[in-house]
Protein backbone atom coordinates (compact mmCIF):
# COMPACT_ATOMS: atom_id res chain seq x y z
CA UNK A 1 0.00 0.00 0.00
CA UNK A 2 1.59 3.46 -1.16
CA UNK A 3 2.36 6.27 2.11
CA UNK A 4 -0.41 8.37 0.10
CA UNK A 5 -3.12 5.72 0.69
CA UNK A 6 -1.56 4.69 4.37
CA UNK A 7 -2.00 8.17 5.28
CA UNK A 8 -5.56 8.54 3.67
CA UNK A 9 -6.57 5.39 5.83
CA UNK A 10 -5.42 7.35 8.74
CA UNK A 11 -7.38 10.34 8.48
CA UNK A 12 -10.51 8.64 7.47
CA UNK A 13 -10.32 6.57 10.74
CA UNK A 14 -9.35 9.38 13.33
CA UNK A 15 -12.64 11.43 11.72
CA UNK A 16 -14.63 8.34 12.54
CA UNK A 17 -13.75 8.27 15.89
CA UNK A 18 -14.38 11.96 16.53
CA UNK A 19 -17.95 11.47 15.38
CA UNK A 20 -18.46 8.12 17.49
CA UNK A 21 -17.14 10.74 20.76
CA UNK A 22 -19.66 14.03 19.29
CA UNK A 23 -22.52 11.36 19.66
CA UNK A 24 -22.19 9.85 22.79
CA UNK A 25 -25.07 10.53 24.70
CA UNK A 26 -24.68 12.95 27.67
CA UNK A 27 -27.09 11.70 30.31
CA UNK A 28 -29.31 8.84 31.87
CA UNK A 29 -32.55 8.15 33.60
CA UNK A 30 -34.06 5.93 35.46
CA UNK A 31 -37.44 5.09 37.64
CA UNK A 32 -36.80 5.85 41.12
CA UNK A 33 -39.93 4.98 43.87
CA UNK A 34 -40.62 7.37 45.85
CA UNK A 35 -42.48 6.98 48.71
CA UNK A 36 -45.07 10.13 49.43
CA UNK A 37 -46.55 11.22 52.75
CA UNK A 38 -48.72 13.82 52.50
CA UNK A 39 -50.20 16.57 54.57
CA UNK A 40 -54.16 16.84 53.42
CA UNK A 41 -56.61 18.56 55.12
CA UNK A 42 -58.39 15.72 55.95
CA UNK A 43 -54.88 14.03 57.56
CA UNK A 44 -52.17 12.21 56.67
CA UNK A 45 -51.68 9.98 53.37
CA UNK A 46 -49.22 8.50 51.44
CA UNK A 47 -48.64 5.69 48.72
CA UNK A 48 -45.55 5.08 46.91
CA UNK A 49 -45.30 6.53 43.27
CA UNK A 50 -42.18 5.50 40.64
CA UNK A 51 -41.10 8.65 39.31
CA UNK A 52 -38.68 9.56 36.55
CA UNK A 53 -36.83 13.15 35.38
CA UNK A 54 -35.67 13.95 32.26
CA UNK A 55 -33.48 16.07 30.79
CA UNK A 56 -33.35 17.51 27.29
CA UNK A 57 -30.84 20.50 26.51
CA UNK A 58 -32.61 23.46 25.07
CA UNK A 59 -30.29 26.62 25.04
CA UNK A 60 -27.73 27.15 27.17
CA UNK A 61 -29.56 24.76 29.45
CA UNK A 62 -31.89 21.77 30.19
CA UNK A 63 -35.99 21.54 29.92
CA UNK A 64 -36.67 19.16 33.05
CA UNK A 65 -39.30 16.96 33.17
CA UNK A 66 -40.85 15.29 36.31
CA UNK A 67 -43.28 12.05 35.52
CA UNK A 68 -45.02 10.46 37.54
CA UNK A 69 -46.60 6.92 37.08
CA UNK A 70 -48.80 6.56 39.77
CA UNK A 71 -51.13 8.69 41.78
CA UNK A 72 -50.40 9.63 45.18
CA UNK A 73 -52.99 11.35 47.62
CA UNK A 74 -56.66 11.34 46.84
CA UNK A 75 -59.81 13.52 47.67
CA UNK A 76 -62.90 13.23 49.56
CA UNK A 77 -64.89 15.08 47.06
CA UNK A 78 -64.65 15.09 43.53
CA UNK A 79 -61.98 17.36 41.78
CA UNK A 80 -63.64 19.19 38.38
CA UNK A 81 -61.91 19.69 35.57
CA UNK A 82 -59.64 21.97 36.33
CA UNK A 83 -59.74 22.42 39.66
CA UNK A 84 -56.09 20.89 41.21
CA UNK A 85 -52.77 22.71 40.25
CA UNK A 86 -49.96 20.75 40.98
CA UNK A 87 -46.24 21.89 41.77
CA UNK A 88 -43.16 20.09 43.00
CA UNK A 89 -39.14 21.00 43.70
CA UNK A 90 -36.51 19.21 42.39
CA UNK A 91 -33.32 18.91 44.67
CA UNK A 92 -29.72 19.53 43.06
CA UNK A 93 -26.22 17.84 44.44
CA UNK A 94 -23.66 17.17 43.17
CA UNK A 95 -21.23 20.06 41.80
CA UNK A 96 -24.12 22.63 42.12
CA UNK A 97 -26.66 22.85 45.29
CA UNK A 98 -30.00 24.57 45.03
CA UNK A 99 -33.51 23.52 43.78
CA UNK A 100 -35.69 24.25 40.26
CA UNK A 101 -39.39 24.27 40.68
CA UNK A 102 -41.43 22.29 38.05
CA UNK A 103 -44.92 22.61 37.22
CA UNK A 104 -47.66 21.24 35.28
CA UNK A 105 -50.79 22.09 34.09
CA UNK A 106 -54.35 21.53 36.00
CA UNK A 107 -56.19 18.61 35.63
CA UNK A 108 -57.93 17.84 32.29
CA UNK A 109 -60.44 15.75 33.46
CA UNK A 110 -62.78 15.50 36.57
CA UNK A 111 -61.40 13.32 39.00
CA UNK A 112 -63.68 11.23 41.16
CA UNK A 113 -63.82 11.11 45.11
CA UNK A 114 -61.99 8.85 46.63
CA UNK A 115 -59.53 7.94 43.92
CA UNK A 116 -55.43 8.27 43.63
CA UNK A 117 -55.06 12.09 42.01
CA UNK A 118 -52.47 11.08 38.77
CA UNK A 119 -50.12 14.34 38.42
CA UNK A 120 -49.42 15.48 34.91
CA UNK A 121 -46.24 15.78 34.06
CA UNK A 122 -44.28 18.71 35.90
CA UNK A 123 -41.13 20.63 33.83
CA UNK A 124 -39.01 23.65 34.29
CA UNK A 125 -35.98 24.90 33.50
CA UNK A 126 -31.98 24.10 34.87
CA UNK A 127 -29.50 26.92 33.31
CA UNK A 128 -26.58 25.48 35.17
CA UNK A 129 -23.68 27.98 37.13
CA UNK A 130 -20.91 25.43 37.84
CA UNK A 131 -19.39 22.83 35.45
CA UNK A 132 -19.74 18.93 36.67
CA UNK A 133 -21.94 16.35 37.30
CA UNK A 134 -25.09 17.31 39.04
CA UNK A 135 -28.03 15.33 40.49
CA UNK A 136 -31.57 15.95 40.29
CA UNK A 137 -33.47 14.31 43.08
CA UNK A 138 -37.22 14.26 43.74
CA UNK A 139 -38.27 17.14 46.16
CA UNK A 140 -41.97 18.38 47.95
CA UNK A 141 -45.00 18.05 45.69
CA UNK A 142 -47.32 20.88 46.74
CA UNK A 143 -50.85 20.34 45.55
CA UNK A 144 -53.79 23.23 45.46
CA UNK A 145 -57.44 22.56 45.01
CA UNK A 146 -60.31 23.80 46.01
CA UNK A 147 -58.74 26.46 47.97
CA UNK A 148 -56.73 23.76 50.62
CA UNK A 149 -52.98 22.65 49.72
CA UNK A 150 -51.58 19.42 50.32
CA UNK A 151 -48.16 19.38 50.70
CA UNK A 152 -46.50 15.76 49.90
CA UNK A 153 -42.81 14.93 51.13
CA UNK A 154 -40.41 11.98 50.23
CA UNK A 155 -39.75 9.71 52.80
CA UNK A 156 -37.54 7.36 51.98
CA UNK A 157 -34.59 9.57 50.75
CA UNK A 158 -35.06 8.43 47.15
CA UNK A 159 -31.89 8.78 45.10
CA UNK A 160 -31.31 10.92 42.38
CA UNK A 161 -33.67 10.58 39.13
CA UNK A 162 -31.05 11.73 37.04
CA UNK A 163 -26.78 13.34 36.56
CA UNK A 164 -25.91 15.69 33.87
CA UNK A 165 -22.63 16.32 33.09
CA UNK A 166 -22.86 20.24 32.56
CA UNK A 167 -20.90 22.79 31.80
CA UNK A 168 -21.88 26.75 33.79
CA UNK A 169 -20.32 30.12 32.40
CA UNK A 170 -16.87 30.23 31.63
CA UNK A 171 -16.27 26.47 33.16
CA UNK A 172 -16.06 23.40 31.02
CA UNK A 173 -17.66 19.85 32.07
CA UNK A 174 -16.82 16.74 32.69
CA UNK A 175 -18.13 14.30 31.19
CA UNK A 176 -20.89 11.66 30.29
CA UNK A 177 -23.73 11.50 33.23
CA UNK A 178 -26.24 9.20 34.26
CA UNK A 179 -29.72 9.03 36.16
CA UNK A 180 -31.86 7.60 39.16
CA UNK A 181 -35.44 8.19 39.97
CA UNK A 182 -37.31 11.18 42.04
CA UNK A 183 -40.19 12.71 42.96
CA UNK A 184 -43.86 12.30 42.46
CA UNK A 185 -47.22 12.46 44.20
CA UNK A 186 -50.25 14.11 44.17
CA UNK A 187 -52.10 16.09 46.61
CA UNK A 188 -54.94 18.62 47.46
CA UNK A 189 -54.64 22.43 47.66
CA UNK A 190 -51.42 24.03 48.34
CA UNK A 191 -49.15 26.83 47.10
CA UNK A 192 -46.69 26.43 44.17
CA UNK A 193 -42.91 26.65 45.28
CA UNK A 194 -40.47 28.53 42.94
CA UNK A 195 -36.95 27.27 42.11
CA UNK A 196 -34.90 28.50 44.80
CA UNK A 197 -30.86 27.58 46.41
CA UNK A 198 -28.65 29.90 44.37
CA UNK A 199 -31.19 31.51 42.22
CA UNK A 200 -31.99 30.30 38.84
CA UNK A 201 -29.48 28.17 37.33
CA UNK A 202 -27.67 28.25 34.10
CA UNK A 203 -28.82 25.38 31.20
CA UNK A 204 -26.23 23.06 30.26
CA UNK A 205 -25.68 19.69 29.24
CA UNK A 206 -25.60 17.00 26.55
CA UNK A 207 -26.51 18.91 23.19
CA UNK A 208 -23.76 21.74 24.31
CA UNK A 209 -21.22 19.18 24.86
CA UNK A 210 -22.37 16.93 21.54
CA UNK A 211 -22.28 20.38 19.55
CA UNK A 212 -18.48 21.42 20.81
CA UNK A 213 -17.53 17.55 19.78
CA UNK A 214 -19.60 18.27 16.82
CA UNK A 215 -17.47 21.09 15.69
CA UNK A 216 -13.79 19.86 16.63
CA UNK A 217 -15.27 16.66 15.08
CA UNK A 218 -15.70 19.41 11.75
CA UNK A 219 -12.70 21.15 12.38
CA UNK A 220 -10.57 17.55 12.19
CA UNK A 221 -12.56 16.52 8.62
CA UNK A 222 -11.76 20.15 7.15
CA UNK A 223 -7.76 19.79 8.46
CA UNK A 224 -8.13 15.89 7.02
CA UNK A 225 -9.46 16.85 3.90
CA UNK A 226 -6.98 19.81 3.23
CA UNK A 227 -4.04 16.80 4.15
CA UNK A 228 -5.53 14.56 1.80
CA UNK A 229 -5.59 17.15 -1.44
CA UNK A 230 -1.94 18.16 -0.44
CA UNK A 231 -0.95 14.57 -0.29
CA UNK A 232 -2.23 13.73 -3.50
CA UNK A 233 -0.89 16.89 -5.56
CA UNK A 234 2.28 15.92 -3.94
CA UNK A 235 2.32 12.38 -5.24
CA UNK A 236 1.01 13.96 -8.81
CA UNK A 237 3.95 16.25 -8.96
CA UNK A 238 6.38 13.20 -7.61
CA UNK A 239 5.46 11.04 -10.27
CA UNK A 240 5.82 14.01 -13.51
């Protein structure tokens, strides 16, 4: 095999790689139970809902999404449409401490007496301020209806729903990330809780870090290319 072809072979394969590297994906998730006790105005309840976050970048951060799979309080009277507002907090660790609220829209249907509430699905929005891996963790559901708030807290010190390896202003991240469960649970009344612990947080995560590899992954194919033509001219003007 001629140098020209050797080298050709080279170039081709270390562009491979950098593409295999700019699509790696950048975070995990998993189904976490978490078990719910809940403060209602008609006392205490609690069942044990499997709950999930998820994470897509969008920005210069992350859309979060809280599901949950099973309901967790219930009321004594019928809920119409429309008439429970659910809100939770999700808990950071990791390289950056603090909490994002999530929240969801009001139930679409009527929902009978006496029956689990089922939470729709809660999101906000992570902007991320340090670089690192950082957990998400299911927080306190607060629930409002019918003027009264239930307020529903994990008891069993689920672990975290999901890691993102992110990357804050001016800091650079470390790597890959992966996921556990969190929070769920549904309640009556109750006051919706903002994101709070260090203010809003800057958006980071696996898109940013997939579009950086993306372009070095570019840059390498433009530098490979312009090898490749000065290779061959070379050779051409070798053999005249």
């Amino acid at each position: 095999m001629s140098n020209q072809k050797r080298t050709t072979l080279a170039l081709a394969t270390a562009l491979a790689g950098s593409i295999v590297v700019a699509g790696a994906p950048a975070a995990h998730a998993d189904v976490v139970d978490v078990n719910y006790q809940c403060v209602t105005p008609i006392g205490p309840k609690g069942a044990v809902s499997p709950i999930d976050i998820k994470g897509v970048g969008s920005g210069g951060g992350y859309k979060l999404t809280m599901s949950f799979r099973k309901g967790v309080s219930s009321s004594p009277v019928e809920l119409g449409k429309g008439a429970m507002n659910p809100s939770a907090v999700i808990e950071l660790g990791g390289a950056e401490q603090g909490k994002v609220q999530v929240t969801g829209p009001a139930n679409s249907e009527a929902i009978p007496a006496n029956t689990p509430i089922k939470i729709s699905d809660l999101s906000g929005t992570y902007t991320p301020k340090k670089s690192g891996k950082v957990t998400f963790t299911a927080g306190v559901l607060t629930i409002k209806a019918l003027g009264t708030t239930t307020t529903c807290t994990p008891k069993n010190s689920p672990g975290p729903s999901l890691e993102l390896d992110v990357q804050g202003a001016g800091g650079s991240s470390e790597g890959g990330s992966t996921g556990g469960g969190s929070t769920g649970g549904a309640s009556t009344g109750g006051s919706t809780g903002g994101a709070s612990g260090g203010g809003e947080l800057p958006r980071t995560g696996p898109l940013e870090s997939a579009a950086a590899l993306g372009t070095l992954g570019g840059t390498v194919l433009l530098s490979g290319a312009a090898g490749v033509l000065w290779l061959t001219r070379r050779g051409q003007r070798s053999a005249g």
